[in-house]
Protein backbone atom coordinates (compact mmCIF):
# COMPACT_ATOMS: atom_id res chain seq x y z
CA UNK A 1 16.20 53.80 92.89
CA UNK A 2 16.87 50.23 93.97
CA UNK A 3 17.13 49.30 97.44
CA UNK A 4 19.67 46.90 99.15
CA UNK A 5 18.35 44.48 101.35
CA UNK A 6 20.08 43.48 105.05
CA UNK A 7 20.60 40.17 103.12
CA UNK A 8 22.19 41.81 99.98
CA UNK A 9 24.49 43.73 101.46
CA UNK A 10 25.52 40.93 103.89
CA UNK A 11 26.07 38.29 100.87
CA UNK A 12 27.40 41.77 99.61
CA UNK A 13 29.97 41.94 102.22
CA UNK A 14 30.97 38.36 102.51
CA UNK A 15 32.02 38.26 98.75
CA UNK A 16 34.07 41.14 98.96
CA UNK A 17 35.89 39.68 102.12
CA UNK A 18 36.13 36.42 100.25
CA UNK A 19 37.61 37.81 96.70
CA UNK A 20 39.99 40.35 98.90
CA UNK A 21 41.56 37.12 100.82
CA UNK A 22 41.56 35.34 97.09
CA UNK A 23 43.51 38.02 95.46
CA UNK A 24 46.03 39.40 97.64
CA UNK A 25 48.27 40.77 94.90
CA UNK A 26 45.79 43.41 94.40
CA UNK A 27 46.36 44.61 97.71
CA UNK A 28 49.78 44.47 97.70
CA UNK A 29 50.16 47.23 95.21
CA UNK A 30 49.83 49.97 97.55
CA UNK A 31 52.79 48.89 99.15
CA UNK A 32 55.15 48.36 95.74
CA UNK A 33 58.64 48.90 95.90
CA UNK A 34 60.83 50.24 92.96
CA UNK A 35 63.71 48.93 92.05
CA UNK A 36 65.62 52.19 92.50
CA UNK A 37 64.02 52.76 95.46
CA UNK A 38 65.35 48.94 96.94
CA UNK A 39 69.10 50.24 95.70
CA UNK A 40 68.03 53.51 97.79
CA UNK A 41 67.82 51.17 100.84
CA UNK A 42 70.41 48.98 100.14
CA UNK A 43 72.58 51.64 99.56
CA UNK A 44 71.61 53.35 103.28
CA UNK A 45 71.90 49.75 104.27
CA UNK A 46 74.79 48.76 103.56
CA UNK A 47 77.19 51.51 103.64
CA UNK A 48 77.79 51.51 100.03
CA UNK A 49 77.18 54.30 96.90
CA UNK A 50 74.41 53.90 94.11
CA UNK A 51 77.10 53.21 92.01
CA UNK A 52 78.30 50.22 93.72
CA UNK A 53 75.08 48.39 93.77
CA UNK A 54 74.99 46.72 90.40
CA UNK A 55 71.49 47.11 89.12
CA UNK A 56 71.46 43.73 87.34
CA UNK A 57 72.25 42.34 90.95
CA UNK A 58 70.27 44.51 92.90
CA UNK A 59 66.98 43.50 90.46
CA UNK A 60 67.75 39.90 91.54
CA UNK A 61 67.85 40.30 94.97
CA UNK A 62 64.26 42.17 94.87
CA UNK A 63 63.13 39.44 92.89
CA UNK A 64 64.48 36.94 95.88
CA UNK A 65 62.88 39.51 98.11
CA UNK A 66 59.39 39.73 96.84
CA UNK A 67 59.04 36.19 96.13
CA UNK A 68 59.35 35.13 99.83
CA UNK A 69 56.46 37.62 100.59
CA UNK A 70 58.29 40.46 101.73
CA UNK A 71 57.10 43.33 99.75
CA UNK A 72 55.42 44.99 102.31
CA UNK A 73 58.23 44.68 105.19
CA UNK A 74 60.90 45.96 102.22
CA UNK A 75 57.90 49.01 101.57
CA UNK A 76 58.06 49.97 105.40
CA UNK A 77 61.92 49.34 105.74
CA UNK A 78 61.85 51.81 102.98
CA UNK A 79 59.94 54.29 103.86
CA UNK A 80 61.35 54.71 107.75
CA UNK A 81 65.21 56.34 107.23
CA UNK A 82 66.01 55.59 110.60
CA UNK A 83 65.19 52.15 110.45
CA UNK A 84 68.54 50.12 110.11
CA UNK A 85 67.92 47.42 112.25
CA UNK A 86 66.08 43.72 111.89
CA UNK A 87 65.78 40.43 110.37
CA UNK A 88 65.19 41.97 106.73
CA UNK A 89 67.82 44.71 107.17
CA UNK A 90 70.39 42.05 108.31
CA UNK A 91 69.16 40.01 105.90
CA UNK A 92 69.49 42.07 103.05
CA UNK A 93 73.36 43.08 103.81
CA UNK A 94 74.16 39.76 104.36
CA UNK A 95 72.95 39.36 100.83
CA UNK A 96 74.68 41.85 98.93
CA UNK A 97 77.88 41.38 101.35
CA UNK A 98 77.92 37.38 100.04
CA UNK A 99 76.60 37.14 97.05
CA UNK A 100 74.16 34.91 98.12
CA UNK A 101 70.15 35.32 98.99
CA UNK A 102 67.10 32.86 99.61
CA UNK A 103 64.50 33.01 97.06
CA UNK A 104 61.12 30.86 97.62
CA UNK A 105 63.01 27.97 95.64
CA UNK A 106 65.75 28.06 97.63
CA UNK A 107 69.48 29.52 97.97
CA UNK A 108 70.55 31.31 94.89
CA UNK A 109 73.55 33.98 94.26
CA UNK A 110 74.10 37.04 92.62
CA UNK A 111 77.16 35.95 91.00
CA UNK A 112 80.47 36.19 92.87
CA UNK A 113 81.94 39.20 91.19
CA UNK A 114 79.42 41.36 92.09
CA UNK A 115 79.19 40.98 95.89
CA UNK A 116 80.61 43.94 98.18
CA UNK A 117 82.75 41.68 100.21
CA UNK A 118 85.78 42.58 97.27
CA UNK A 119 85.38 46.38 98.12
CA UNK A 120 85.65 45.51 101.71
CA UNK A 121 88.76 42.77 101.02
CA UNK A 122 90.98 45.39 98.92
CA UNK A 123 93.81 43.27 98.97
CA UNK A 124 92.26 40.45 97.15
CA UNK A 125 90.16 39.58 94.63
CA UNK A 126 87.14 37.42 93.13
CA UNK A 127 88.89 33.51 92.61
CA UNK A 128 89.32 33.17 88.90
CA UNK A 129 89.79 37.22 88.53
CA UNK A 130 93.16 38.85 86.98
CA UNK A 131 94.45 40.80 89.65
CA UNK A 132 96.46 43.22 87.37
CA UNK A 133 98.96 42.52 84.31
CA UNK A 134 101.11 40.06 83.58
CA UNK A 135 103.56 39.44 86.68
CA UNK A 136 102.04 41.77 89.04
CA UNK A 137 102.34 39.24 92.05
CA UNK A 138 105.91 39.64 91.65
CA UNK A 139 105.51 43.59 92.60
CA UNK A 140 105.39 44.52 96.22
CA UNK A 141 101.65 44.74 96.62
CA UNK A 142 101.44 48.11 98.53
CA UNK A 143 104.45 49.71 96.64
């Protein structure tokens, strides 16, 4: 049976130390976040149902989410259910609220349909939307 030398297991430890800081990705698996489980939170979030967060939306904003490095704050936002509160919290309601999120290349947007602020605004609608049929501003609009 070979033995390890104090000098093997030191050059040992100092390349494991070294290849863990080169390759952070594989450490940042443990703390992987689903995309259902990011409409989970968004949905606690933000007020809304399941069925309001549009998935195609909702797989953006993770994207924007995970490429500023915040996989592992969105992981423990996740996993605390009382935790409502905070930069990423605020940050992510803001987001599906507007439309709009920061990604690592800058500000980009979910597409202005499918932001919340139209369920909260009931008595308008998305610019360049069809708010009913033809001659429907003429009606009295809660009548």
């Amino acid at each position: 049976m070979p033995t390890i030398s104090r000098r093997g297991l030191i050059l040992g430890s100092a390349s494991a130390a070294t290849l863990a800081s080169a390759f952070p990705l594989l450490a940042r698996t443990q703390t992987a976040i689903t995309l259902e489980e990011f409409r989970a939170l968004s949905a606690r979030l933000t007020g809304a149902s399941m069925n309001d967060l549009n998935q195609t939306a909702a797989a953006k904003l993770l994207d924007g989410f995970l490429s500023l490095g915040q996989e592992p704050d969105l992981a423990r936002l996740f996993a605390d259910p009382g935790a409502s509160a905070g930069k990423l919290a605020s940050d992510i309601v803001a987001a599906w609220y507007s439309g709009t999120y920061r990604t690592a290349t800058g500000l980009a947007s979910l597409g202005l349909p499918n932001a919340l602020l139209w369920g909260a605004l009931d008595f308008t609608k998305p610019a360049g939307f069809c708010g009913g049929r033809l001659g429907y501003w003429a009606d009295a609009p809660y009548g």
